[in-house]
Protein backbone atom coordinates (compact mmCIF):
# COMPACT_ATOMS: atom_id res chain seq x y z
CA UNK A 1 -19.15 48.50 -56.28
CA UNK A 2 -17.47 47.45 -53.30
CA UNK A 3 -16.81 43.37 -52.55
CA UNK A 4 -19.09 42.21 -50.17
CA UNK A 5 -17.81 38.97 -47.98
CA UNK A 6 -20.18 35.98 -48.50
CA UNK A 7 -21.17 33.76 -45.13
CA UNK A 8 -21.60 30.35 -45.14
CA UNK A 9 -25.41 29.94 -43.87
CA UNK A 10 -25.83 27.08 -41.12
CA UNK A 11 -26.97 23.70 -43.13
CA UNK A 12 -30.60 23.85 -41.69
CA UNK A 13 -30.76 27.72 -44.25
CA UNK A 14 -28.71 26.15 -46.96
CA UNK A 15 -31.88 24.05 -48.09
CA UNK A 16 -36.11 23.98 -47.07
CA UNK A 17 -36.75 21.49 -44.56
CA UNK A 18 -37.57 18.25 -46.46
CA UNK A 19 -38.44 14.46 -45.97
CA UNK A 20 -37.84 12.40 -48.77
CA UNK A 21 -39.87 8.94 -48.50
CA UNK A 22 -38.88 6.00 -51.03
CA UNK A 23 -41.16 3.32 -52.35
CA UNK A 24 -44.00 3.90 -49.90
CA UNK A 25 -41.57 1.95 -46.81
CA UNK A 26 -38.73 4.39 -45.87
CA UNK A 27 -38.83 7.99 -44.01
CA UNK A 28 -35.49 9.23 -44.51
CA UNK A 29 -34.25 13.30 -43.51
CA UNK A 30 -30.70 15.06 -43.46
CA UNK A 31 -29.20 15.26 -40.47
CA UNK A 32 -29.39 19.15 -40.05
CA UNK A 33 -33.33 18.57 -40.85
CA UNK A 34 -33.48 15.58 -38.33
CA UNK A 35 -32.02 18.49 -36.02
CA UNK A 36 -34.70 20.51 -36.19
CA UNK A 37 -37.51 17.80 -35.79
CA UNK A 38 -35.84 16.77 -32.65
CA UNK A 39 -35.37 13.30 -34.13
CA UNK A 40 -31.45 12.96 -33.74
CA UNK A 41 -30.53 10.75 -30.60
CA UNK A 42 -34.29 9.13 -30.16
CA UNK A 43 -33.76 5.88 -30.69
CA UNK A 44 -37.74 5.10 -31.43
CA UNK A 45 -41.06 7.03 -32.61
CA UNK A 46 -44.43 6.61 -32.52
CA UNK A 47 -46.14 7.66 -36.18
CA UNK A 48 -49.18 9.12 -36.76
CA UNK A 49 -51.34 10.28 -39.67
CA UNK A 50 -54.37 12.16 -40.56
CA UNK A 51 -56.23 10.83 -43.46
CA UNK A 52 -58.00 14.50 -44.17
CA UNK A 53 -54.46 16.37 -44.53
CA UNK A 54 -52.26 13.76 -45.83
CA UNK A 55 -49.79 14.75 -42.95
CA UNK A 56 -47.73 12.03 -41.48
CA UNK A 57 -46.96 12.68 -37.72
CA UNK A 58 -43.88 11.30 -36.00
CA UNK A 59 -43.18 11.77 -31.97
CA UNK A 60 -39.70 10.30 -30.90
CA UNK A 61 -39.20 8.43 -27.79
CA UNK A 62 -36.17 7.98 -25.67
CA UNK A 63 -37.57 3.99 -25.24
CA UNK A 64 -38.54 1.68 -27.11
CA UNK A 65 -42.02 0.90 -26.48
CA UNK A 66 -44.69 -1.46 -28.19
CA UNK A 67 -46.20 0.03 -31.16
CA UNK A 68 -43.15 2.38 -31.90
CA UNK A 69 -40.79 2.31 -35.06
CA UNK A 70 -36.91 2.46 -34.60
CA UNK A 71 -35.23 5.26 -35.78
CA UNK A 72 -31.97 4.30 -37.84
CA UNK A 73 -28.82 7.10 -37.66
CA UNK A 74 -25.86 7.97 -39.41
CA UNK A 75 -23.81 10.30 -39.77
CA UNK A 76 -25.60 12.14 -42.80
CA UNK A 77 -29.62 10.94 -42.61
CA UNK A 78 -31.98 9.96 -40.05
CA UNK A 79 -34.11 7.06 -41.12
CA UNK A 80 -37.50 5.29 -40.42
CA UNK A 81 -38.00 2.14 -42.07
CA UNK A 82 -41.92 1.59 -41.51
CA UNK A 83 -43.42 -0.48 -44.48
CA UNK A 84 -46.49 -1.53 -42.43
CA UNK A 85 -47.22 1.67 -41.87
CA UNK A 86 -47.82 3.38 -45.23
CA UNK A 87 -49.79 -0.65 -45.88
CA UNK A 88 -52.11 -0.03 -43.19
CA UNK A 89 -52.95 3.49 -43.80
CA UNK A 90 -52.74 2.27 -47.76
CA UNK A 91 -50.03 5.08 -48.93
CA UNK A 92 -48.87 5.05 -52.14
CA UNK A 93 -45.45 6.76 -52.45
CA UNK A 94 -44.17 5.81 -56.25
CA UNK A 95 -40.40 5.96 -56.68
CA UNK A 96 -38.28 8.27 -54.30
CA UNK A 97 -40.25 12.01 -53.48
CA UNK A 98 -39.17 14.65 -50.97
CA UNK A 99 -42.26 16.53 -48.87
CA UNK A 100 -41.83 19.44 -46.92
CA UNK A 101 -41.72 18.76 -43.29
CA UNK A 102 -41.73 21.16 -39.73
CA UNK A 103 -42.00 20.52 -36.46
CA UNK A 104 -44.93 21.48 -34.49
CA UNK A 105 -44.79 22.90 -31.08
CA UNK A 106 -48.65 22.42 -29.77
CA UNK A 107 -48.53 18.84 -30.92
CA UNK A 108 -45.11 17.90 -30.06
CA UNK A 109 -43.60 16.32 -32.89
CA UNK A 110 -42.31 16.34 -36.50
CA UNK A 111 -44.76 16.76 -39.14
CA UNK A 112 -44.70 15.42 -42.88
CA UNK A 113 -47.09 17.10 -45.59
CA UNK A 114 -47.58 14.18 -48.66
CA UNK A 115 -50.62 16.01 -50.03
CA UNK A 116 -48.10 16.92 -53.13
CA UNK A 117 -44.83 16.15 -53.41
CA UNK A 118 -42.15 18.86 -54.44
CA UNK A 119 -38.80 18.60 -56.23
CA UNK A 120 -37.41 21.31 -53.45
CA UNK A 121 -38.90 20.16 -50.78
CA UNK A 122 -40.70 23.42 -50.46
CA UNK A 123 -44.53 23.88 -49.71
CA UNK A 124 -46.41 24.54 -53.02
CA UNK A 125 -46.66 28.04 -53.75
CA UNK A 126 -43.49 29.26 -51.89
């Protein structure tokens, strides 16, 4: 059998897209994922959430503006620090858990499933 060469795969293929939130008051996401969710270079973002899904919605802003969170970089993570957020909408993350996470095109902005949180980061039954 002949040697095949192995690739490195870009970052954003190397691992699923995941969010990992710790102790119900920080939003944090790997750069290449932050990438993808158009987060990287926003310096604000307004969160939303819908109770029925669990899905946490965020929608960067170049400004910021009343009623938006500040979005923290470095060189490896992009971070929300939001507390009175998951108090109002009385989320309970335990610990430190990763959710899977996309961006959505029709609504504009990076989405956060924490129906069930996953080891992976992957969406159950994938």
């Amino acid at each position: 059998m002949p040697f095949e060469k192995w690739e490195p795969q870009p970052e954003s293929d190397s691992f699923p897209a995941s969010a990992t939130i710790v102790q119900s008051r920080l939003i944090r996401l790997p750069t290449p994922v932050a990438n993808m969710l158009r987060l990287r270079g926003k310096t604000s973002a307004h969160l939303f959430y819908d109770k029925r899904r669990k899905v946490i919605g965020i929608k960067p802003s170049d400004k910021k503006e009343e009623g938006t969170a500040k979005i923290r970089q470095s060189d490896k993570s992009t971070s929300l620090h939001v507390p009175s957020f998951f108090r109002f909408y009385d989320i309970e993350v335990p610990g430190i858990k990763r959710f899977h996470c996309w961006y959505d095109e029709k609504e504009r902005m990076a989405m956060i499933d924490i129906s069930r949180p996953s080891p992976r980061g992957r969406p159950p039954g994938t």
